[in-house]
PDB file of N, CA and C in Angstrom:
ATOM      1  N   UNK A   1     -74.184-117.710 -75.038  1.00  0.00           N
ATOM      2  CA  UNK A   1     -72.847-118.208 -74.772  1.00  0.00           C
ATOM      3  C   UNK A   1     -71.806-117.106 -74.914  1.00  0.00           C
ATOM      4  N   UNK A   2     -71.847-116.342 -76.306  1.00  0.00           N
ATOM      5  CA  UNK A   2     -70.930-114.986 -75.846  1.00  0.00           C
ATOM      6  C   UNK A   2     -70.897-113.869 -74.679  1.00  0.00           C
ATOM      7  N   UNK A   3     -72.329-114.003 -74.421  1.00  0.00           N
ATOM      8  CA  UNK A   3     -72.289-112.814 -73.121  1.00  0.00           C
ATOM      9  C   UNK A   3     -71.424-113.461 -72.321  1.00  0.00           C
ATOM     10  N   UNK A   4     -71.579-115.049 -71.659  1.00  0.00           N
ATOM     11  CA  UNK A   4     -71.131-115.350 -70.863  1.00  0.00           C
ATOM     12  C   UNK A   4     -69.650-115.429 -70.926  1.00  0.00           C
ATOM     13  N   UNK A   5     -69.310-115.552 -72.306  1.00  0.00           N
ATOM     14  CA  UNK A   5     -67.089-114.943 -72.227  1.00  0.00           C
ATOM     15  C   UNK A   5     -67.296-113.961 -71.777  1.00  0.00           C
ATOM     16  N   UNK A   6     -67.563-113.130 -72.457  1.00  0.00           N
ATOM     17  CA  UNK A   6     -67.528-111.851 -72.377  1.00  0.00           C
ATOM     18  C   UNK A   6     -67.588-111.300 -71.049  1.00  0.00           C
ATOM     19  N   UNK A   7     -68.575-111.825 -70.161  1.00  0.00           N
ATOM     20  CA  UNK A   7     -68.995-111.337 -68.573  1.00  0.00           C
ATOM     21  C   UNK A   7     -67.175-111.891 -68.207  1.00  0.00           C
ATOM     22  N   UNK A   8     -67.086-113.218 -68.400  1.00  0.00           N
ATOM     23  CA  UNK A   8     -65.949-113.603 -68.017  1.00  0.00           C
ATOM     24  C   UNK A   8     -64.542-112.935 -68.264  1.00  0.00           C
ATOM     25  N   UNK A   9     -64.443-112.457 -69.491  1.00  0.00           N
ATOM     26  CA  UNK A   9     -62.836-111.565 -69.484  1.00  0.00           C
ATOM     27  C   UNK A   9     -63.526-110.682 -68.915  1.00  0.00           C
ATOM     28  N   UNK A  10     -64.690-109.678 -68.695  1.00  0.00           N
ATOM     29  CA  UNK A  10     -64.436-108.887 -68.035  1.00  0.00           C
ATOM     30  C   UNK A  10     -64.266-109.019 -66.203  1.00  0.00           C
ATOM     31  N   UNK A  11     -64.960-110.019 -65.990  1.00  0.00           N
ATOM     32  CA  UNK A  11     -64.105-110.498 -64.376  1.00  0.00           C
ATOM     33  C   UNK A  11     -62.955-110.748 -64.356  1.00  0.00           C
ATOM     34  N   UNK A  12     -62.434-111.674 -65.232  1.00  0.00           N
ATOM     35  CA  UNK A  12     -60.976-112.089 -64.935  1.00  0.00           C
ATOM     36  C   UNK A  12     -60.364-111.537 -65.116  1.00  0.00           C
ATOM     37  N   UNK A  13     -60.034-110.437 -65.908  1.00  0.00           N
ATOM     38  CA  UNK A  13     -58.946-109.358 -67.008  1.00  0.00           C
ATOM     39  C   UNK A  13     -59.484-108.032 -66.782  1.00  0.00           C
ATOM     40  N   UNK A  14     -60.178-107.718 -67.078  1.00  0.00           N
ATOM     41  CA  UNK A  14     -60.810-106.260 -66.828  1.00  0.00           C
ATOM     42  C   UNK A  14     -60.770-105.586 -65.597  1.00  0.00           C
ATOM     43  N   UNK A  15     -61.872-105.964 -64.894  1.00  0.00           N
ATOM     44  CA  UNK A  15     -61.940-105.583 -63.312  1.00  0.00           C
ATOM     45  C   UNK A  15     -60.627-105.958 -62.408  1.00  0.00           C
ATOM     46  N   UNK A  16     -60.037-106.882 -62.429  1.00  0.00           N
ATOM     47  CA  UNK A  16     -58.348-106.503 -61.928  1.00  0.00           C
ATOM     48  C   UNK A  16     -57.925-105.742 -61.839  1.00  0.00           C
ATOM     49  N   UNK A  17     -58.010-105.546 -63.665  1.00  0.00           N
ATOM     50  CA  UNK A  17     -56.939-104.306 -64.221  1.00  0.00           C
ATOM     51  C   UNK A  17     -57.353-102.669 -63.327  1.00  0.00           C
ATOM     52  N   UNK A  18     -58.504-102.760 -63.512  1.00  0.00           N
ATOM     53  CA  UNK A  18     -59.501-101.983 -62.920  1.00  0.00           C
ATOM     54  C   UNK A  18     -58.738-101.492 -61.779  1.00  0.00           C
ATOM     55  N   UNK A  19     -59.670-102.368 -60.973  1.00  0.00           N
ATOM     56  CA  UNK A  19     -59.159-102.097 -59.395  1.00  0.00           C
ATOM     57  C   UNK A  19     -57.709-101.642 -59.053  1.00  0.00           C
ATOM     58  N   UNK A  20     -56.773-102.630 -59.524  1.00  0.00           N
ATOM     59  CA  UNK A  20     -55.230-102.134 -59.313  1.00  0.00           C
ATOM     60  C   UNK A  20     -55.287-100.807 -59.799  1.00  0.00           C
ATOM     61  N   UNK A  21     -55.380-100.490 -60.547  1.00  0.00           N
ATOM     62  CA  UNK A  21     -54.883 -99.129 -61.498  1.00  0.00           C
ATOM     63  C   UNK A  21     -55.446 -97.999 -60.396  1.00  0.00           C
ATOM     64  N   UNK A  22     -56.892 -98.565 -59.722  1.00  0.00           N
ATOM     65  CA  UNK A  22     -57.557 -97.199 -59.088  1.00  0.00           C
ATOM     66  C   UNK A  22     -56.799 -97.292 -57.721  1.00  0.00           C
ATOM     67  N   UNK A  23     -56.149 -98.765 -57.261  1.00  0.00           N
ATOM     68  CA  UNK A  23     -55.400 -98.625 -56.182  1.00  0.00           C
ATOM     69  C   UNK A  23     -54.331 -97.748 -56.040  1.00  0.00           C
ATOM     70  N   UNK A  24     -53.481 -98.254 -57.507  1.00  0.00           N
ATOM     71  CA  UNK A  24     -52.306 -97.830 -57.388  1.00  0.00           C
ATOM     72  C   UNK A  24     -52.390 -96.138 -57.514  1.00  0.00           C
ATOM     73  N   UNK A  25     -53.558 -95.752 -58.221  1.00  0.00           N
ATOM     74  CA  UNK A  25     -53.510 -93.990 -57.919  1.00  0.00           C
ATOM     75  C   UNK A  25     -53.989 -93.410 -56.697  1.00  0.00           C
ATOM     76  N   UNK A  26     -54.595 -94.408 -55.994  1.00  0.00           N
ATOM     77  CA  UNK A  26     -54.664 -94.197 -54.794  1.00  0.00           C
ATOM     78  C   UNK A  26     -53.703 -93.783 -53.284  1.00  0.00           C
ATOM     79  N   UNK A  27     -53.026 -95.077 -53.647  1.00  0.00           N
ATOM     80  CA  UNK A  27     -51.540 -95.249 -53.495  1.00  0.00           C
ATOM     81  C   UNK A  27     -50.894 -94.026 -53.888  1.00  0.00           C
ATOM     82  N   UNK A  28     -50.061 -93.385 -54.648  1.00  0.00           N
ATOM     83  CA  UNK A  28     -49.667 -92.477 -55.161  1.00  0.00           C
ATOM     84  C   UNK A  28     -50.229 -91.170 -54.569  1.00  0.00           C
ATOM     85  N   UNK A  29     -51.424 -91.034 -54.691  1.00  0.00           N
ATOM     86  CA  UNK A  29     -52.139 -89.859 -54.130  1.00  0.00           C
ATOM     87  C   UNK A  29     -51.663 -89.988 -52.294  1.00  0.00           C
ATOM     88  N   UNK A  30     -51.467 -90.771 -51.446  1.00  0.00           N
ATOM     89  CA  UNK A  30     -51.596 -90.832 -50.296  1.00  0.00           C
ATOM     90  C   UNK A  30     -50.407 -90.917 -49.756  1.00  0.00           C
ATOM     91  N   UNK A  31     -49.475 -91.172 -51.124  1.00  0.00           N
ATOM     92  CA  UNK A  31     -47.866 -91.709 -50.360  1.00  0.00           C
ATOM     93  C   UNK A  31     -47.484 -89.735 -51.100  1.00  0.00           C
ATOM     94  N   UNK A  32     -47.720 -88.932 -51.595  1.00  0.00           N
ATOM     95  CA  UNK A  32     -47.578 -87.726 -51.954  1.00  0.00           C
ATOM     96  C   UNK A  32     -47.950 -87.191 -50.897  1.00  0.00           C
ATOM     97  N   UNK A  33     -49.344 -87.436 -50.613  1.00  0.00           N
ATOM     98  CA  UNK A  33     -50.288 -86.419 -49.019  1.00  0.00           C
ATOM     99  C   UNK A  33     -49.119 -86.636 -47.743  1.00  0.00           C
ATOM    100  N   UNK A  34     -48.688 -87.939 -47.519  1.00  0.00           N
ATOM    101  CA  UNK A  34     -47.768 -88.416 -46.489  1.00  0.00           C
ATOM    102  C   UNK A  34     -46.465 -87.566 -46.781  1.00  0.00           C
ATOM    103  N   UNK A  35     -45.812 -87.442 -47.684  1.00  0.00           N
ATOM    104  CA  UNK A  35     -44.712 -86.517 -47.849  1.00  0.00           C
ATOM    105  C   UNK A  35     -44.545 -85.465 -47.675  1.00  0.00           C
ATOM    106  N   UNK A  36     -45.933 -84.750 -48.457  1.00  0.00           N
ATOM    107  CA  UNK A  36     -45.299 -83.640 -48.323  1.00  0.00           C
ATOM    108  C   UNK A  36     -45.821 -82.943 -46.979  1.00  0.00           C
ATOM    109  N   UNK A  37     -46.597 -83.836 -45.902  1.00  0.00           N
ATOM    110  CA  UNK A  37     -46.852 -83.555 -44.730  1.00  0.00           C
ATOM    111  C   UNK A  37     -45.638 -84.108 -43.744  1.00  0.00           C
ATOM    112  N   UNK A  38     -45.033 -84.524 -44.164  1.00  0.00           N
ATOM    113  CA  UNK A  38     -43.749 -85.151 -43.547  1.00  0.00           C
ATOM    114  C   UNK A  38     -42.618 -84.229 -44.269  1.00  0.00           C
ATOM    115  N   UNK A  39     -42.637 -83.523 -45.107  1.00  0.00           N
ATOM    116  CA  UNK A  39     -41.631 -82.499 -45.293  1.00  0.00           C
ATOM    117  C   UNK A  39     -41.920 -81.097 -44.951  1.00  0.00           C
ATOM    118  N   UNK A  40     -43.951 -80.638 -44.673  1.00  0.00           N
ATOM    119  CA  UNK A  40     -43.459 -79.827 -43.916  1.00  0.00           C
ATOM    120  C   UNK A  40     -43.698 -79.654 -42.110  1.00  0.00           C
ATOM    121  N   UNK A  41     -44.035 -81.306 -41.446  1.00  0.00           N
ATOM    122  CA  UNK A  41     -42.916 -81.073 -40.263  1.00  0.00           C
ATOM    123  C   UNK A  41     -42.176 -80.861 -39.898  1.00  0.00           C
ATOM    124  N   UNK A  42     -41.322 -81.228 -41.209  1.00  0.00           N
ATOM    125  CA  UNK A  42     -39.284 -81.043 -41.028  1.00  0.00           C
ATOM    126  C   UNK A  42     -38.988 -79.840 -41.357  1.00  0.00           C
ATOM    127  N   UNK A  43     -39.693 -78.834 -41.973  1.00  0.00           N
ATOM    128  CA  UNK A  43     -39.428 -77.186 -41.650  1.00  0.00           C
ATOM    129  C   UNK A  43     -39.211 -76.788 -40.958  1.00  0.00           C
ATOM    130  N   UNK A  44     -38.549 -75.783 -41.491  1.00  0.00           N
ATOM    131  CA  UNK A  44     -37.755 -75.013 -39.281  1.00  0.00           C
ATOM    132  C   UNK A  44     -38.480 -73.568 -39.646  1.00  0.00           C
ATOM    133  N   UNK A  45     -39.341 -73.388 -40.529  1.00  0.00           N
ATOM    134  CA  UNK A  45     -39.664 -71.788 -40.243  1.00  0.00           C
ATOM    135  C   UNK A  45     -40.792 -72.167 -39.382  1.00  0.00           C
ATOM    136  N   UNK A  46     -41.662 -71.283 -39.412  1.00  0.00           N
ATOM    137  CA  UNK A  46     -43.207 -71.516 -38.824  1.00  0.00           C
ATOM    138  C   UNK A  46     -43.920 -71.800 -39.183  1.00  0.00           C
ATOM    139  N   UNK A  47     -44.336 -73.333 -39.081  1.00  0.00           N
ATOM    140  CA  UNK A  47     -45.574 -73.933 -39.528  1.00  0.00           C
ATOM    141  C   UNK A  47     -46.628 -74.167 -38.616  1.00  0.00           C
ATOM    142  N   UNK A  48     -47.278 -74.574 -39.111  1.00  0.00           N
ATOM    143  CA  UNK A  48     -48.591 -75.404 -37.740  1.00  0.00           C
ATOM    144  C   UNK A  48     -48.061 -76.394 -36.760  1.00  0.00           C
ATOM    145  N   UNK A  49     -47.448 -76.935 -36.887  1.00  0.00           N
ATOM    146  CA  UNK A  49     -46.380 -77.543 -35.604  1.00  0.00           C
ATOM    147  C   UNK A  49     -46.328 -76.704 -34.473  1.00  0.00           C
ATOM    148  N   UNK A  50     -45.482 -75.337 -34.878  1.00  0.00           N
ATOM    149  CA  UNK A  50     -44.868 -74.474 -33.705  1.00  0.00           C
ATOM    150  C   UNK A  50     -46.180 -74.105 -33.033  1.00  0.00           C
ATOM    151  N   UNK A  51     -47.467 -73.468 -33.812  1.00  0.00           N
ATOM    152  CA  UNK A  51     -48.389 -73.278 -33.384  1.00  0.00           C
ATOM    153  C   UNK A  51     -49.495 -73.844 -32.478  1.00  0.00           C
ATOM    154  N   UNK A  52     -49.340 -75.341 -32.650  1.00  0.00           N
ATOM    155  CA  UNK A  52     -49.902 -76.459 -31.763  1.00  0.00           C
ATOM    156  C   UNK A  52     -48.922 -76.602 -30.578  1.00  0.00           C
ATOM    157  N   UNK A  53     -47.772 -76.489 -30.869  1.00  0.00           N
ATOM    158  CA  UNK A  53     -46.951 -76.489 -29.301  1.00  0.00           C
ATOM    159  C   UNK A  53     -47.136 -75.468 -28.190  1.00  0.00           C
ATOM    160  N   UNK A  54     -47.484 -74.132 -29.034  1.00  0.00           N
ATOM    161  CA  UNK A  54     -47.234 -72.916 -27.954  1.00  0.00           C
ATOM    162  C   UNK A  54     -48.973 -73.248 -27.404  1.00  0.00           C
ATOM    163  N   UNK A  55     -50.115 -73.890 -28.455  1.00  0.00           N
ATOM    164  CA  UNK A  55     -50.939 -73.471 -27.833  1.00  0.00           C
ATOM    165  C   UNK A  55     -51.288 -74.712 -26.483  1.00  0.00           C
ATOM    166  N   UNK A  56     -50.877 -75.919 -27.065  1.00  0.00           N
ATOM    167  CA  UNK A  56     -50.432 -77.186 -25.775  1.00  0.00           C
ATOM    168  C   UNK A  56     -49.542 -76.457 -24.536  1.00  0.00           C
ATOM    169  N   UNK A  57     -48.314 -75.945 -24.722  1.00  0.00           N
ATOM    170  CA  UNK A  57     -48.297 -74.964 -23.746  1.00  0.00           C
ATOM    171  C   UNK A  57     -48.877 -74.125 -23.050  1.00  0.00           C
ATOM    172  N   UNK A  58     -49.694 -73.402 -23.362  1.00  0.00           N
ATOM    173  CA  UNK A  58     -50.758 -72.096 -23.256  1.00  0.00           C
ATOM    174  C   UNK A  58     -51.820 -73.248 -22.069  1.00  0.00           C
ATOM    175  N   UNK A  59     -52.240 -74.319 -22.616  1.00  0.00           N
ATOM    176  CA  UNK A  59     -53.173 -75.147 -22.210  1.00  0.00           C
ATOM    177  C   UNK A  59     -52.723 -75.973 -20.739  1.00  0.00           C
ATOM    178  N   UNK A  60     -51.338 -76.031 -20.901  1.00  0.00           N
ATOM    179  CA  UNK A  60     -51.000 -76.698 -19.289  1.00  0.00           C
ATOM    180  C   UNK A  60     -50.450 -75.862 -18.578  1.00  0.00           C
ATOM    181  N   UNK A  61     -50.216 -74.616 -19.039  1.00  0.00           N
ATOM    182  CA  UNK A  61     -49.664 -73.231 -17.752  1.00  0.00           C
ATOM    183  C   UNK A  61     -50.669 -72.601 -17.538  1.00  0.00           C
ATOM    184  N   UNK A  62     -51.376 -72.494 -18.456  1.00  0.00           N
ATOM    185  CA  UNK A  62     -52.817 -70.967 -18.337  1.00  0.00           C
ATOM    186  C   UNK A  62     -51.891 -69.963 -18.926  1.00  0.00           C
ATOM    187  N   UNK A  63     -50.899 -69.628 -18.879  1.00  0.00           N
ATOM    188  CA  UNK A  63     -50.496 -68.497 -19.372  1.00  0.00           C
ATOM    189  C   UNK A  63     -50.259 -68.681 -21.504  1.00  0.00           C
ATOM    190  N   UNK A  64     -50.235 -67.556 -21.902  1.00  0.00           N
ATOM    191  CA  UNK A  64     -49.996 -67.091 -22.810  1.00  0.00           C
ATOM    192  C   UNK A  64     -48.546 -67.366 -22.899  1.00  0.00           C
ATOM    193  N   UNK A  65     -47.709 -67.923 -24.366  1.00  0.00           N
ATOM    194  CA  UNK A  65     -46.418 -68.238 -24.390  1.00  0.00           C
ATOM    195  C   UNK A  65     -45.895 -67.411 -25.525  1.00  0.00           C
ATOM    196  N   UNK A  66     -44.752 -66.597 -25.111  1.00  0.00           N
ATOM    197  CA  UNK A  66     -44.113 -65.714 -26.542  1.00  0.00           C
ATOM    198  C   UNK A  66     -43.571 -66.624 -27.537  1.00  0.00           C
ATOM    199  N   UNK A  67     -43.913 -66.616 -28.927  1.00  0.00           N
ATOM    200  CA  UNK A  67     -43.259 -66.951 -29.751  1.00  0.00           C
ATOM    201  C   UNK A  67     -41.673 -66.578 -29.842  1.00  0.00           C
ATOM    202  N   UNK A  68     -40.740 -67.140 -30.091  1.00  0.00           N
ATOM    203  CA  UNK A  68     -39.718 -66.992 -30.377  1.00  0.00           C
ATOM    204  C   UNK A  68     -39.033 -67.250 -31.791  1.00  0.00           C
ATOM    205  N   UNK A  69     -40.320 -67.014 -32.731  1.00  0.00           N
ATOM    206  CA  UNK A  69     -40.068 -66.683 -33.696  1.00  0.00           C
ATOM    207  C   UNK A  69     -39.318 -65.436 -34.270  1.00  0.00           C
ATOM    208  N   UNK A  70     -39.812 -65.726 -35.681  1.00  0.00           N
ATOM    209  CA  UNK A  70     -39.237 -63.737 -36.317  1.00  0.00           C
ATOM    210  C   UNK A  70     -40.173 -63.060 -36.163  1.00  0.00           C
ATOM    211  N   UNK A  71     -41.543 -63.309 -36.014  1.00  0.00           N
ATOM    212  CA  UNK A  71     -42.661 -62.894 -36.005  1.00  0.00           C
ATOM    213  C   UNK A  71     -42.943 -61.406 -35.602  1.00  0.00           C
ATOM    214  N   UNK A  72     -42.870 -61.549 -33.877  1.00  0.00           N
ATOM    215  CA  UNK A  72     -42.478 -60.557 -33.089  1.00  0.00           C
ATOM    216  C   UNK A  72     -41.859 -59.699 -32.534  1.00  0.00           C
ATOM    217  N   UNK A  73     -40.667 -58.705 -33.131  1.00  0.00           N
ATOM    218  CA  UNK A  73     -39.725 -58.782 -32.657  1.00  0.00           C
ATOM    219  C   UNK A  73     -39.804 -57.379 -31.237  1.00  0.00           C
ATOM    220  N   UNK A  74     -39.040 -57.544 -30.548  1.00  0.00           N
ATOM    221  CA  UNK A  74     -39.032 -57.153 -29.321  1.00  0.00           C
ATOM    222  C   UNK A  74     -37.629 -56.323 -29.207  1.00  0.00           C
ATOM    223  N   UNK A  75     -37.617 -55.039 -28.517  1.00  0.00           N
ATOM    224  CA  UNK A  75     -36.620 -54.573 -28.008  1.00  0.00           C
ATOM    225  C   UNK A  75     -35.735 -55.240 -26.541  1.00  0.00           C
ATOM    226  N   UNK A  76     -34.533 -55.084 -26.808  1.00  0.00           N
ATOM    227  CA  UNK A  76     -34.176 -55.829 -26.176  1.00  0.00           C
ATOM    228  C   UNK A  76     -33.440 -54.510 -24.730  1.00  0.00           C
ATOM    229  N   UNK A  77     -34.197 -54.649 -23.473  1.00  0.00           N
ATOM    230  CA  UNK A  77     -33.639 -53.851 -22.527  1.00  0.00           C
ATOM    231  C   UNK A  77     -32.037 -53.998 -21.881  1.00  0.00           C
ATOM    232  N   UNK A  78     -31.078 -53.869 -22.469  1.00  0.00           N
ATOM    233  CA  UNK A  78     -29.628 -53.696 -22.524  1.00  0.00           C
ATOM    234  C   UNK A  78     -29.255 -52.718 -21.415  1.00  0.00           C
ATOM    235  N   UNK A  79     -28.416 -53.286 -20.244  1.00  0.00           N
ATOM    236  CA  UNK A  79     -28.146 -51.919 -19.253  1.00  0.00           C
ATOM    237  C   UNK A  79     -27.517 -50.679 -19.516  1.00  0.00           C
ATOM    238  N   UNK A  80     -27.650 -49.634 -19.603  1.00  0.00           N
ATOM    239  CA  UNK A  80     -27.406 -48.777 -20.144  1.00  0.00           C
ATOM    240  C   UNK A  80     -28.064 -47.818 -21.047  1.00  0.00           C
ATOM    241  N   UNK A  81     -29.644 -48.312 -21.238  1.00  0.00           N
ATOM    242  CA  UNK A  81     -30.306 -48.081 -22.607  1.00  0.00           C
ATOM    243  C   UNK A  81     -31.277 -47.428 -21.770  1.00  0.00           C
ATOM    244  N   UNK A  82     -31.875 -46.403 -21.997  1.00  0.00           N
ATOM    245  CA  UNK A  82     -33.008 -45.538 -21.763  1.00  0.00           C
ATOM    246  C   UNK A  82     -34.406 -45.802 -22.486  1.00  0.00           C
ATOM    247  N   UNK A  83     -35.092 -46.361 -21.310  1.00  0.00           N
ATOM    248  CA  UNK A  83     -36.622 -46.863 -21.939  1.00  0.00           C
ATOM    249  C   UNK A  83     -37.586 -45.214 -21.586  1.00  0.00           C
ATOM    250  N   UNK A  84     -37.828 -45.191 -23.096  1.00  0.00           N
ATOM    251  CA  UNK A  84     -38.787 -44.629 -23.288  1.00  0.00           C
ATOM    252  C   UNK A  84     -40.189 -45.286 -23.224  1.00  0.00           C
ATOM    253  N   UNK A  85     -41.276 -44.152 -22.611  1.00  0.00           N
ATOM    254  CA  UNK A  85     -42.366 -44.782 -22.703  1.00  0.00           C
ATOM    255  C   UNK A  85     -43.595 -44.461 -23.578  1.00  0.00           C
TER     256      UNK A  85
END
């Protein structure tokens, strides 16, 4: 007869408690993963975003697309300016 309380608070009271608790860190863990992947979409430097666009670009022109990042930087041919080669 005691096992059988016993089985019983632990169904009714225990394992609840249980489960919620592993939900709710679950929860927590996934609403964190969601953020801070949603804060760094909203970056404006260069993330993996910019990088999936140029290469979706790359993929419907065939051509190769310059970053217009800081990445690369490029001289800029100004009239008047003598290109050396």
């Amino acid at each position: 007869m005691a096992g059988a309380v016993v089985m019983v608070i632990v169904l009714v009271v225990l394992f609840p408690v249980v489960v919620l608790m592993g939900t709710g860190i679950l929860a927590a863990a996934l609403g964190s993963f969601l953020k801070a992947d949603s804060d760094a979409a909203n970056r404006s430097d260069d993330g993996p975003n910019e990088y999936l666009e140029l290469a979706r670009k790359e993929a419907e022109t065939g051509y190769p697309q310059l970053d217009d990042g800081h990445g690369g930087r490029r001289r800029l041919n100004l009239p008047g300016r003598l290109r050396r080669s």
